[in-house]
Protein backbone atom coordinates (compact mmCIF):
# COMPACT_ATOMS: atom_id res chain seq x y z
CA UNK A 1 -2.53 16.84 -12.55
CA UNK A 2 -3.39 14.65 -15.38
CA UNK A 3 -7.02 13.87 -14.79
CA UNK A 4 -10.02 15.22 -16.20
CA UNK A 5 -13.78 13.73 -15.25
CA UNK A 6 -16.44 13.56 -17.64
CA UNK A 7 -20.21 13.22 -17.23
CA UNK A 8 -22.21 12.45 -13.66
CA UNK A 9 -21.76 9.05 -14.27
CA UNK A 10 -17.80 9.65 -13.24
CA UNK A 11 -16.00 8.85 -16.37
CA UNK A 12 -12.23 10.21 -16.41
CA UNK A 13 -9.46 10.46 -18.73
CA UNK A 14 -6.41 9.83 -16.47
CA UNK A 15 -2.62 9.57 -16.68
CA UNK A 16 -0.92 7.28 -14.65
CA UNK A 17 2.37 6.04 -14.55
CA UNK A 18 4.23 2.76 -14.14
CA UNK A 19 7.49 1.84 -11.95
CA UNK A 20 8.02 -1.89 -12.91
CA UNK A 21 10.87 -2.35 -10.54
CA UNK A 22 13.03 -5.51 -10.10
CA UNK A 23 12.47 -9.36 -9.25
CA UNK A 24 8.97 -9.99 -9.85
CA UNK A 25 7.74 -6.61 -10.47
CA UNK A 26 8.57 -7.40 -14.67
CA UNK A 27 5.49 -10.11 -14.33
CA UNK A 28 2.76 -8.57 -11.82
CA UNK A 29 2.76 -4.64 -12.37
CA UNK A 30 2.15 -5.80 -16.36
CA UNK A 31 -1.00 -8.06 -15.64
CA UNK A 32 -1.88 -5.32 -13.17
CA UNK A 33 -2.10 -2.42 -16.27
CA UNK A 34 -3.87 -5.23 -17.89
CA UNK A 35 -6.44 -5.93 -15.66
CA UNK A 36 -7.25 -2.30 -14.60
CA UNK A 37 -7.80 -1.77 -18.83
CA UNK A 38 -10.22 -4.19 -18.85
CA UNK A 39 -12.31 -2.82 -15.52
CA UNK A 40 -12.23 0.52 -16.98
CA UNK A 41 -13.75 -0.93 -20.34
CA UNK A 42 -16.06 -3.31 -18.65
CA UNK A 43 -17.71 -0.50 -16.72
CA UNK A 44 -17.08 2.48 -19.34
CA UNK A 45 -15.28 4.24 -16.97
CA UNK A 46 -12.90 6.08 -18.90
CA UNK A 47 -9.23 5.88 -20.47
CA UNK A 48 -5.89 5.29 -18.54
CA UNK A 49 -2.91 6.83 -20.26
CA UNK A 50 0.27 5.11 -18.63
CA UNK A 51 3.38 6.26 -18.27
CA UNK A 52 5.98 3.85 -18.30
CA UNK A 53 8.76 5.07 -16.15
CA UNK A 54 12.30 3.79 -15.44
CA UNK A 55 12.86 2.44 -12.15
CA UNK A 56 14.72 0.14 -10.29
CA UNK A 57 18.20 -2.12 -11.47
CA UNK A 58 17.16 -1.80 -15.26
CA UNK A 59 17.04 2.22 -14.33
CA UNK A 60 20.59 1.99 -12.69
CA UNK A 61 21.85 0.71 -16.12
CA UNK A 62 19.84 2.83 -18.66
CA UNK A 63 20.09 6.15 -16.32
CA UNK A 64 22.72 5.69 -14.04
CA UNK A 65 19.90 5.52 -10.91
CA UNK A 66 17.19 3.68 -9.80
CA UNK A 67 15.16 6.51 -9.88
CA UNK A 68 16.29 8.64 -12.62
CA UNK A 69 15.23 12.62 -12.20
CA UNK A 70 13.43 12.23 -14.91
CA UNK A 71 11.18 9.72 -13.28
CA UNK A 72 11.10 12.24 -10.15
CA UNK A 73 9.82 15.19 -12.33
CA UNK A 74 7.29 13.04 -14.12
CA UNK A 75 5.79 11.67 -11.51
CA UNK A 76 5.23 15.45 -10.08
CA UNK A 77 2.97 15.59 -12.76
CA UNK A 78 0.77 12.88 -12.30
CA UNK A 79 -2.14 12.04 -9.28
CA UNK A 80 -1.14 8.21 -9.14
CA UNK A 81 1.03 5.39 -10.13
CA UNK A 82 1.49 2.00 -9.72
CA UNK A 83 4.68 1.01 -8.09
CA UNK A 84 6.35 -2.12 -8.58
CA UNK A 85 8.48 -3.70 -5.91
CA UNK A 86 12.71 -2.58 -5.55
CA UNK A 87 15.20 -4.89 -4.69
CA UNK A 88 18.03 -2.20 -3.52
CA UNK A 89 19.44 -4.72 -1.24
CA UNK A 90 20.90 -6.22 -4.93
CA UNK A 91 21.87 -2.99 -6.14
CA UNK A 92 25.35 -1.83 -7.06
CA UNK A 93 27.61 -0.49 -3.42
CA UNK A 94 26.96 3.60 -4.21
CA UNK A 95 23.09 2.88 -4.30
CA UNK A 96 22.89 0.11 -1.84
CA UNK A 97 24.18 2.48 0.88
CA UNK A 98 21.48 5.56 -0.27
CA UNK A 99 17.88 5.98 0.39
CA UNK A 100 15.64 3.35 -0.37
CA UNK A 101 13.54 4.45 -4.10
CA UNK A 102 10.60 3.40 -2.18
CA UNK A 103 11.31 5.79 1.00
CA UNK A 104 12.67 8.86 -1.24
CA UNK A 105 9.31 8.66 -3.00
CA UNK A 106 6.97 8.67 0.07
CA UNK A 107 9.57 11.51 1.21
CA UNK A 108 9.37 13.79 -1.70
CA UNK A 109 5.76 13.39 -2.55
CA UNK A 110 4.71 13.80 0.99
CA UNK A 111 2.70 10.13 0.87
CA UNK A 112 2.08 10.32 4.44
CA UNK A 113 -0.97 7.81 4.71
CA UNK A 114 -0.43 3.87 3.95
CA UNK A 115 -3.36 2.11 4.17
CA UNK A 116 -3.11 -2.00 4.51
CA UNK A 117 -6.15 -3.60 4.30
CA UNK A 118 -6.22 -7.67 5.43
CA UNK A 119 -8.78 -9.59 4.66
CA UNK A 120 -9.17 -13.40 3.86
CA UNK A 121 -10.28 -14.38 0.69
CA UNK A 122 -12.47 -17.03 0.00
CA UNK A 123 -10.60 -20.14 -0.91
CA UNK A 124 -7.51 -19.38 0.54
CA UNK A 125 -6.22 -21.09 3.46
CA UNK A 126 -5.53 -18.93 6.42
CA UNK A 127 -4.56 -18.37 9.75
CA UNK A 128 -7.55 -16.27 10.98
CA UNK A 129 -10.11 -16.75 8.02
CA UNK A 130 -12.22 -14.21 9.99
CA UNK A 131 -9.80 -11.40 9.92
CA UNK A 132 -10.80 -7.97 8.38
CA UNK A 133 -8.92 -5.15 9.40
CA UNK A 134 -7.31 -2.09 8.13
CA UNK A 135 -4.03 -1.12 9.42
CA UNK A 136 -3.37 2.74 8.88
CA UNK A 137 0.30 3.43 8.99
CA UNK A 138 1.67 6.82 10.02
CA UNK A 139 4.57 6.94 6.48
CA UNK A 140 7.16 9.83 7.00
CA UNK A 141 8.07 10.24 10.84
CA UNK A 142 9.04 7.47 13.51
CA UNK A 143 11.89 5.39 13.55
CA UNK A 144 12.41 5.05 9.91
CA UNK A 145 16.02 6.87 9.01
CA UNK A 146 15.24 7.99 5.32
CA UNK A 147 12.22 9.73 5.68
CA UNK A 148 12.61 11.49 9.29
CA UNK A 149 14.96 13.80 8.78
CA UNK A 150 14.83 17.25 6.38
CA UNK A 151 18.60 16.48 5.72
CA UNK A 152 20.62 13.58 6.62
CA UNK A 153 19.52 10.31 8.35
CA UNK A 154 18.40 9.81 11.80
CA UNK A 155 20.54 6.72 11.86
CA UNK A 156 24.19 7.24 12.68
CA UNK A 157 27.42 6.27 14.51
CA UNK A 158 29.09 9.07 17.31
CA UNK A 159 31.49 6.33 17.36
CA UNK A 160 32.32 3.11 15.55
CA UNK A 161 31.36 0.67 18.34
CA UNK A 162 27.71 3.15 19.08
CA UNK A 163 24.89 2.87 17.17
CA UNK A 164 22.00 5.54 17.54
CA UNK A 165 18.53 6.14 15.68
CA UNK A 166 16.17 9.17 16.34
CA UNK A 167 12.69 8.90 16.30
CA UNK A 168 10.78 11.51 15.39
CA UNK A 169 7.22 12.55 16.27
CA UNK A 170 4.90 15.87 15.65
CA UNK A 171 1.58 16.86 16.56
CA UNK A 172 0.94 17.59 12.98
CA UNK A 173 1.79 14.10 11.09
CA UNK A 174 -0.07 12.61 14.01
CA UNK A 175 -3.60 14.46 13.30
CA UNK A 176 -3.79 14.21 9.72
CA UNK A 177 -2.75 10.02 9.68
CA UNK A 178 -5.42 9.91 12.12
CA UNK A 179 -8.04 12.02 10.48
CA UNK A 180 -7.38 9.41 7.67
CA UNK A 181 -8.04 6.86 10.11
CA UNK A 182 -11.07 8.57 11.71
CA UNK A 183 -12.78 8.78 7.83
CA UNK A 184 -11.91 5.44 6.83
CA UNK A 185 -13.56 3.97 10.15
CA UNK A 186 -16.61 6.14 8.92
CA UNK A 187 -17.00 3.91 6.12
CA UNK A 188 -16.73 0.94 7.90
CA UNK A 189 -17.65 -0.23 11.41
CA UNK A 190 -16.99 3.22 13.29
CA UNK A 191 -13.84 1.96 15.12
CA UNK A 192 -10.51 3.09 15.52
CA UNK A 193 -7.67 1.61 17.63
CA UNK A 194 -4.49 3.89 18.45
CA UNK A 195 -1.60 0.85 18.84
CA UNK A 196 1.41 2.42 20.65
CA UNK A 197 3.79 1.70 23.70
CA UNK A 198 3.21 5.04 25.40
CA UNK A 199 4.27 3.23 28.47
CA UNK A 200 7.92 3.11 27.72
CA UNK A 201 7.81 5.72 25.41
CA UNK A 202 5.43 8.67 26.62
CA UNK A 203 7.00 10.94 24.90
CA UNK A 204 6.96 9.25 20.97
CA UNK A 205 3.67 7.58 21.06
CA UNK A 206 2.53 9.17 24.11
CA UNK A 207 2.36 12.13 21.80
CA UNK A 208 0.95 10.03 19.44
CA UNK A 209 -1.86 8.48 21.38
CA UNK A 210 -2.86 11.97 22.80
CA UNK A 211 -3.17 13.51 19.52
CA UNK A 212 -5.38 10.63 17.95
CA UNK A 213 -7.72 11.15 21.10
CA UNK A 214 -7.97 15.17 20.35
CA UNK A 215 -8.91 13.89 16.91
CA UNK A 216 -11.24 11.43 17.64
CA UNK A 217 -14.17 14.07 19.32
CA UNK A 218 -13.75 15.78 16.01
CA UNK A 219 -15.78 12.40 15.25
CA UNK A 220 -18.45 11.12 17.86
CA UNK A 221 -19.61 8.68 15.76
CA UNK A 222 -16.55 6.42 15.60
CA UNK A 223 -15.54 4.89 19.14
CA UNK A 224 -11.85 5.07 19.86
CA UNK A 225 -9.61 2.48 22.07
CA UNK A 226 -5.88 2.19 22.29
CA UNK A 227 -3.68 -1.29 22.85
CA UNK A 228 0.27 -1.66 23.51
CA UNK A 229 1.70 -2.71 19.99
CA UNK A 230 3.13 -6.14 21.88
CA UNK A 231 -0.68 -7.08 22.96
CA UNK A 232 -2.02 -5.95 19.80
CA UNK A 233 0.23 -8.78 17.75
CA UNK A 234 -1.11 -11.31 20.47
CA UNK A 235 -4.45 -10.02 19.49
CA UNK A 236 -4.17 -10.34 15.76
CA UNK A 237 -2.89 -14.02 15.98
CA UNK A 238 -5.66 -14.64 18.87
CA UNK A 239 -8.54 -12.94 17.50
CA UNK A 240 -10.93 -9.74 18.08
CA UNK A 241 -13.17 -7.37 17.04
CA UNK A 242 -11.07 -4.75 15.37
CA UNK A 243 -11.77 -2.48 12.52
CA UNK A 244 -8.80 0.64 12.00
CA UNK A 245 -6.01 0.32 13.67
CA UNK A 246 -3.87 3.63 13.51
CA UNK A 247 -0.19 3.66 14.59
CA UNK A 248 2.95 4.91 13.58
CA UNK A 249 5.22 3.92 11.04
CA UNK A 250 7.49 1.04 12.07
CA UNK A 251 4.82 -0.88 14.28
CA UNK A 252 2.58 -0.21 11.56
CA UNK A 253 4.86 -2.20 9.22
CA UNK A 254 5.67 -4.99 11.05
CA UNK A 255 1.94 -5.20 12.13
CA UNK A 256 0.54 -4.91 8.46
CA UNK A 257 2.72 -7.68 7.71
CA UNK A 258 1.71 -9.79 10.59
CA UNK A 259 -1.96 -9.23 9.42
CA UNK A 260 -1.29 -10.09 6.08
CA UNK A 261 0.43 -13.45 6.72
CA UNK A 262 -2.38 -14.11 9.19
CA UNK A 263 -4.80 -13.90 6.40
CA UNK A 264 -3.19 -15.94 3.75
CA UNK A 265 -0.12 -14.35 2.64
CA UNK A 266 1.53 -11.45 1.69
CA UNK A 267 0.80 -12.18 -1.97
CA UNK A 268 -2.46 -11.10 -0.85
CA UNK A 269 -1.27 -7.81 0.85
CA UNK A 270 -2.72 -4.93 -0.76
CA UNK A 271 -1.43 -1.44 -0.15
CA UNK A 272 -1.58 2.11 -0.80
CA UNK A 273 -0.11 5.59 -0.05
CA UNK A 274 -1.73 8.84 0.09
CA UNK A 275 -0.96 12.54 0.30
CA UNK A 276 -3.90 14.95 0.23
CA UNK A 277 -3.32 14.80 -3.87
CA UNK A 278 -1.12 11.79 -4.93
CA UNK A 279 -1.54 8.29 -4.40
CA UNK A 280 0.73 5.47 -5.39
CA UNK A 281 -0.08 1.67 -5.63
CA UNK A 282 2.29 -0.49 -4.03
CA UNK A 283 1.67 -4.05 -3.02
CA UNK A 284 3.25 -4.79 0.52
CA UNK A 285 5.34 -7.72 -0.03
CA UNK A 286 9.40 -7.29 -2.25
CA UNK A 287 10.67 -8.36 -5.35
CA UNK A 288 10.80 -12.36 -4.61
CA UNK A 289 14.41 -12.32 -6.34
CA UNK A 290 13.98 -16.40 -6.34
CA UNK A 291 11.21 -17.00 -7.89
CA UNK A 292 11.31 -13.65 -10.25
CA UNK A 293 11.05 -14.66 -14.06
CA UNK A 294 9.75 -18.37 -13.55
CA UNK A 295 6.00 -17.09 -14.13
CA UNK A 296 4.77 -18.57 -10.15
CA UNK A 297 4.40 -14.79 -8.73
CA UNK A 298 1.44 -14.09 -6.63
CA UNK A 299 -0.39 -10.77 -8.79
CA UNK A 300 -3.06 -10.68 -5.66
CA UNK A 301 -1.50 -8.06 -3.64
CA UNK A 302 -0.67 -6.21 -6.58
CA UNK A 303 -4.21 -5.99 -8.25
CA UNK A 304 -5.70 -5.38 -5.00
CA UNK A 305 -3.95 -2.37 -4.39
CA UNK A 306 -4.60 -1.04 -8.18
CA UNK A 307 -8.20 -1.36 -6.72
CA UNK A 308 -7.36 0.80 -3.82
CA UNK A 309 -5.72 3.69 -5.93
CA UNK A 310 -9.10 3.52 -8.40
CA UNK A 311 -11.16 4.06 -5.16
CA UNK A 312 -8.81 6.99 -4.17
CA UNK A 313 -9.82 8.48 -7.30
CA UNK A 314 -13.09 7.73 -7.51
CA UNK A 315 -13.97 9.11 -4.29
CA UNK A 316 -11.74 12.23 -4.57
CA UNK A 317 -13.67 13.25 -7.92
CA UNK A 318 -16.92 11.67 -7.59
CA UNK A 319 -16.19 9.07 -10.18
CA UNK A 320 -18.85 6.45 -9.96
CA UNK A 321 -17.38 4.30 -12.99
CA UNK A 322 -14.32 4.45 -11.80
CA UNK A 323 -15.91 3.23 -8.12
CA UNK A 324 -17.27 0.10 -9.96
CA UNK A 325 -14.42 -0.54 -12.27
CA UNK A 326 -12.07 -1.34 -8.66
CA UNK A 327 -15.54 -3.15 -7.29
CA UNK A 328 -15.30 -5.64 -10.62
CA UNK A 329 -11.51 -6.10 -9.50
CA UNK A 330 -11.91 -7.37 -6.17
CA UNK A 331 -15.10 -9.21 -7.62
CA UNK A 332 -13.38 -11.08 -9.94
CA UNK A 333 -10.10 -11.62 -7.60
CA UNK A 334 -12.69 -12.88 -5.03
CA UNK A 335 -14.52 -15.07 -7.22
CA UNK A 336 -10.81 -16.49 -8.50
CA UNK A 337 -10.15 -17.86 -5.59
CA UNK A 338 -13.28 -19.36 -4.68
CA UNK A 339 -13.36 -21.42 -7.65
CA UNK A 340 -10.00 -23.08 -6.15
CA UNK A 341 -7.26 -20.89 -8.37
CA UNK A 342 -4.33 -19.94 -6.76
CA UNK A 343 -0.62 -19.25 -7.35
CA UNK A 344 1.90 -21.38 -5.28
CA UNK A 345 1.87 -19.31 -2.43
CA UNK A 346 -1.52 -20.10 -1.44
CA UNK A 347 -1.17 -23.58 -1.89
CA UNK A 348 -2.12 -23.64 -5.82
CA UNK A 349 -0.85 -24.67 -9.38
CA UNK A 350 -1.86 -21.60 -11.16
CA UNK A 351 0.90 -19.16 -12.76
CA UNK A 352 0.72 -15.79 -12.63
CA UNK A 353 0.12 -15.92 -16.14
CA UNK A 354 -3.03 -18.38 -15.50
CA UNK A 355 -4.39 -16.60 -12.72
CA UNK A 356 -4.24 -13.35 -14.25
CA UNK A 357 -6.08 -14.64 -17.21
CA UNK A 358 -8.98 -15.93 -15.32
CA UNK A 359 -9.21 -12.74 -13.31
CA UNK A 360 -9.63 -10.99 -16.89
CA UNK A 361 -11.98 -13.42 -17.90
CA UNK A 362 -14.42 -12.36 -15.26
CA UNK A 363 -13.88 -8.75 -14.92
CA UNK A 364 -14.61 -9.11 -18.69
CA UNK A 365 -17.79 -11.26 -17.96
CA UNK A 366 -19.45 -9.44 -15.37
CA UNK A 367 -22.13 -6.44 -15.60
C-alpha cells in the first residue's frame, strides 16, 4: 500500500488515485484534489501523490473500457481513491448491458461497508433541518445482481415472459457491516438501529436482524433497536431520535437517498466505502448528464466524502494531521454555506467554480 506515516503528530506521504468519470465528475472530483491539497498544507499533514486513472466514457474511447485493467491493477496498489460519478446508462450497447464500474469495484476490492452520513448544513434549506444520521449500508450481498453472485448475475430470465432476482444473505457479511455499525455508534450517540422487513422476509433480513443482535452484546455500551424499512422512511420524513442505522444493501440505498434529500439535497450526500484496507470516496448522487460542463455542479457531496476517506486514514494510522486536515474541510464547507453560498441546487447563484474557491479560501485561512 502506498502510505507511509511520519512523526507522532500523524504526517503521511500517501498515494491516491483519481477516477474522474463522466457528466459532472470532469468539474467536482478536480476541485475535490484541489481542496484536499490545500487541507493537507494548511495543517502540515503530509503529501498526496495522485494517480490519475482512466475511467468512465473517455476510458471506453482511450482503452476500449470504462475501467481499463490497467486501472484495476493500479488501484490494487493503492489504500484509497476518489471516485467520480459513471454514467453507464450512456455508454456504448456491449458495456451498457455489463456490470456497473461502480459495482465491479466494490466487488473486486471487497468494499463491503458504505457509510452515508446526512446532516443539514447551516444555510441550506431543508426538509428536516434537525436530521443527523448515519446510514450504514451492507455493499456486496442483497438484492443487488452484480455484486451477489461469485459468477454470473442473480438477475435472470427461465423464460422470456419471467423475471427472477436472488437475494443473497450470510451470517458473515452481516457481522462485519454491523461491527462497522456497532464502532461508528461508539463515536457518536451509542445507537444502532437494524432496518429490515424480517416480517415478510424471515429468512433474508431475518438473518440479518438476528446476526446484528449477536453483535450488538459484543458492545453493551451502544443500545440496539430494529424498525421495518417501510416505517423507518415514515420516520425519516416525520422525525426521531436516530443515530446508525444498519441495513442491507438495497434499503440502505434507497434510504440514504431519502435522508439525503431530506436534508438538503443529494449534492450534499457524502459517501464512502470500506474494506478492512481500502477505502474509496464516492459522493452518492450520478453524473447530472444535463447540467455536466455548464460550471452549476454541486462539489458538496463530493468534498464531504474526500473528508470521510481522510478520516479513514487518519484513524487507521493514527494520523492526527491528517484528522484535522478533513476537520478544516467540513469547517470551511460549513462555514460556506452559512455565509449564504450555494450552488443552484440549494437554492443559490454560486458555480461550482465560485463555491469551490471560497471553500479554499477558508481552509486556507483557518488555524
Amino acid at each position: 500500500m502506498a502510505l507511509k506515516v511520519g512523526d507522532d503528530e500523524g504526517m503521511v506521504d500517501l498515494s491516491l488515485g483519481v477516477l474522474e468519470g463522466d457528466g459532472i465528475g470532469g468539474e467536482i472530483v478536480p476541485a475535490t484534489v484541489r481542496v484536499v491539497d490545500a487541507a493537507m498544507r494548511a495543517t502540515s499533514a503530509g503529501a498526496i501523490t495522485w494517480q490519475n486513472l482512466p475511467f468512465g466514457a473517455s476510458a471506453i474511447q482511450t482503452h476500449g473500457s470504462p475501467l481499463p485493467p490497467e486501472t484495476q491493477d493500479a488501484l490494487s496498489d493503492l489504500p484509497g481513491w476518489l471516485l467520480g460519478p459513471h454514467d453507464n446508462a450512456s455508454y456504448p450497447d456491449e458495456f451498457r448491458t455489463m456490470t456497473a464500474p461502480g459495482g465491479t469495484i466494490r466487488k473486486r476490492y471487497g468494499l463491503y461497508a458504505n457509510i452515508r452520513p446526512a446532516v443539514a448544513l447551516p444555510g441550506v434549506r431543508s426538509v428536516r433541518p434537525d436530521i443527523d444520521v448515519v446510514i450504514v449500508r451492507e455493499n456486496t450481498e442483497g438484492f443487488y445482481a452484480d455484486r451477489n453472485m461469485f459468477t454470473g448475475s442473480g438477475e435472470f430470465m427461465p423464460t422470456k415472459d419471467v423475471a427472477m432476482a436472488v437475494a443473497v444473505v450470510t451470517r458473515e457479511a452481516c457481522t462485519r457491516i454491523a461491527r462497522t455499525a456497532f464502532t461508528l455508534a461508539q463515536q457518536r450517540r451509542n445507537r444502532v438501529t437494524v432496518v429490515h422487513k424480517a416480517n415478510v422476509l424471515p429468512l433474508t433480513t431475518g438473518l440479518f436482524l438476528e446476526t446484528c443482535r449477536e453483535v450488538g452484546h459484543e458492545f453493551p455500551g451502544v443500545r440496539i433497536d430494529d424498525v421495518h424499512v417501510d416505517a423507518m422512511a415514515a420516520h425519516l420524513v416525520r422525525g426521531g431520535d436516530y443515530d446508525v442505522i444498519v441495513t442491507e444493501n438495497m434499503f440502505g440505498d434507497i434510504l440514504s437517498d431519502l435522508a439525503g434529500e431530506l436534508s438538503g439535497s443529494l449534492g450534499i450526500a457524502a459517501s464512502l466505502n470500506t474494506s478492512d484496507t481500502q477505502a474509496m470516496a464516492q459522493a452518492a448522487h450520478g453524473a447530472a448528464p444535463d447540467i455536466a460542463g455548464r460550471n452549476r455542479a454541486n462539489p458538496i457531496a463530493m468534498f464531504m466524502s474526500a473528508a470521510m476517506l481522510l478520516d479513514w486514514f487518519a484513524q487507521r494510522e493514527g494520523a492526527a494531521q491528517v484528522r484535522r486536515a478533513a476537520q478544516r474541510i467540513r469547517r470551511a464547507v460549513t462555514a460556506t454555506t452559512t455565509a449564504g453560498v450555494a450552488t443552484a441546487d440549494l437554492g443559490g447563484l454560486a458555480s461550482t467554480s465560485e463555491f469551490t474557491e471560497n471553500v479554499l479560501a477558508r481552509v486556507a485561512r483557518w488555524s
